[in-house]
Protein backbone atom coordinates (compact mmCIF):
# COMPACT_ATOMS: atom_id res chain seq x y z
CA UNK A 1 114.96 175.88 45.70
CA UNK A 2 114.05 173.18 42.99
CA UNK A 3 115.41 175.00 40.46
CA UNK A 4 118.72 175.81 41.85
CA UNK A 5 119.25 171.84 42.55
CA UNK A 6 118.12 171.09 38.97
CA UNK A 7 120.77 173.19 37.59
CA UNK A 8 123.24 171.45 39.48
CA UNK A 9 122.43 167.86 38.65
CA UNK A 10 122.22 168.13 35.22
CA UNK A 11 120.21 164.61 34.89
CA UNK A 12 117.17 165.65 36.77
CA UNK A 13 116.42 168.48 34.27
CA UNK A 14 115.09 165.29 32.14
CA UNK A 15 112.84 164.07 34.49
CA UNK A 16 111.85 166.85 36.95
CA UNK A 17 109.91 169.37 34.93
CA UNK A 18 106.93 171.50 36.23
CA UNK A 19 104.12 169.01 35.39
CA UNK A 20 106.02 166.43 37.55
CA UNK A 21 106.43 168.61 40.79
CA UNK A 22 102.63 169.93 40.00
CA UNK A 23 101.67 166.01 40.04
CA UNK A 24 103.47 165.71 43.15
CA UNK A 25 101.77 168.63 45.31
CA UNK A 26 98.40 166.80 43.72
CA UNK A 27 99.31 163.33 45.09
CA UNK A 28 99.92 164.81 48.47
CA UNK A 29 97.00 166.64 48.63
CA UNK A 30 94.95 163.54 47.64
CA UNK A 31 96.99 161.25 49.98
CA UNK A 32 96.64 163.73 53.22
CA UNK A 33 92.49 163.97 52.58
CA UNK A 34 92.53 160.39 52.24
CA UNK A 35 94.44 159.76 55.49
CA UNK A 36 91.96 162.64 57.37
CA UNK A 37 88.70 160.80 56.14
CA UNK A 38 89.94 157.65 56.65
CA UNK A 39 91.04 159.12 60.66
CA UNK A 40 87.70 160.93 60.51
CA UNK A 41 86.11 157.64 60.25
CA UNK A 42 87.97 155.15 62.60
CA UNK A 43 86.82 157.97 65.52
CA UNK A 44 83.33 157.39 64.16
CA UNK A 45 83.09 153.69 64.10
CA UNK A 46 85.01 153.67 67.73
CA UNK A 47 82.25 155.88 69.08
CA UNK A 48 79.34 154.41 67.50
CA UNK A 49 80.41 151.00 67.95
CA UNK A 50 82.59 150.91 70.76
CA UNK A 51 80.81 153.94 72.34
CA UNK A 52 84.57 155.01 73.47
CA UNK A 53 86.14 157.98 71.97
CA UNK A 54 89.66 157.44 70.28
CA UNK A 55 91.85 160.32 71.46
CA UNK A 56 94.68 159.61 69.58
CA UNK A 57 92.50 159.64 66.46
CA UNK A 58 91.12 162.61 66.93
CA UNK A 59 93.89 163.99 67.12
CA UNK A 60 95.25 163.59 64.07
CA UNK A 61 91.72 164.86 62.41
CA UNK A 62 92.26 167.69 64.25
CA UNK A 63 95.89 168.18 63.52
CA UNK A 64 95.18 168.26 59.71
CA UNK A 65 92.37 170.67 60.56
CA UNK A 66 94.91 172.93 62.07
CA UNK A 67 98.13 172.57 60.13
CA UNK A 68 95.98 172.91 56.85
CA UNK A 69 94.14 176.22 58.06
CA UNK A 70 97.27 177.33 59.25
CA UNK A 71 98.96 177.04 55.87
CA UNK A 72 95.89 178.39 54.13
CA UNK A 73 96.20 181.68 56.24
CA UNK A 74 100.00 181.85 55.94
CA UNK A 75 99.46 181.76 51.62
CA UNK A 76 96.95 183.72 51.63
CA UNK A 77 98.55 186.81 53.31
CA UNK A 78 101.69 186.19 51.78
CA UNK A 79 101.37 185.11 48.37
């Protein structure tokens, strides 16, 4: 799909090349870990501190956990 767009806009051939959508996929990898640890521990300093479990937290921990497996699988048996 990248391709087909960059052969239409003639301008973005310049700057959208393979290292810059590989950098991309690498940022967003980095950013969504980030954003699970960090998650991963505001659930642990509301439980040990707070002693009260942050639902809304945890779900997002466990969102990643799922949408991340899920993807996994779906490359894996596909690719």
């Amino acid at each position: 799909m990248t391709h087909s767009i960059l052969s239409r806009i003639p301008f973005l051939r310049a700057i959208v090349d393979e290292r810059f959508l590989e950098h991309r996929r690498r940022s967003t990898s980095v950013a969504g870990f980030t954003a699970f640890f960090a998650a991963i521990a505001f659930v642990g300093y509301r439980y040990f501190y707070s002693h009260a479990w942050n639902w809304d937290l945890l779900a997002v921990v466990l969102l990643f956990v799922v949408v991340k497996m899920a993807i996994f699988a779906w490359y894996r048996f596909n690719d």
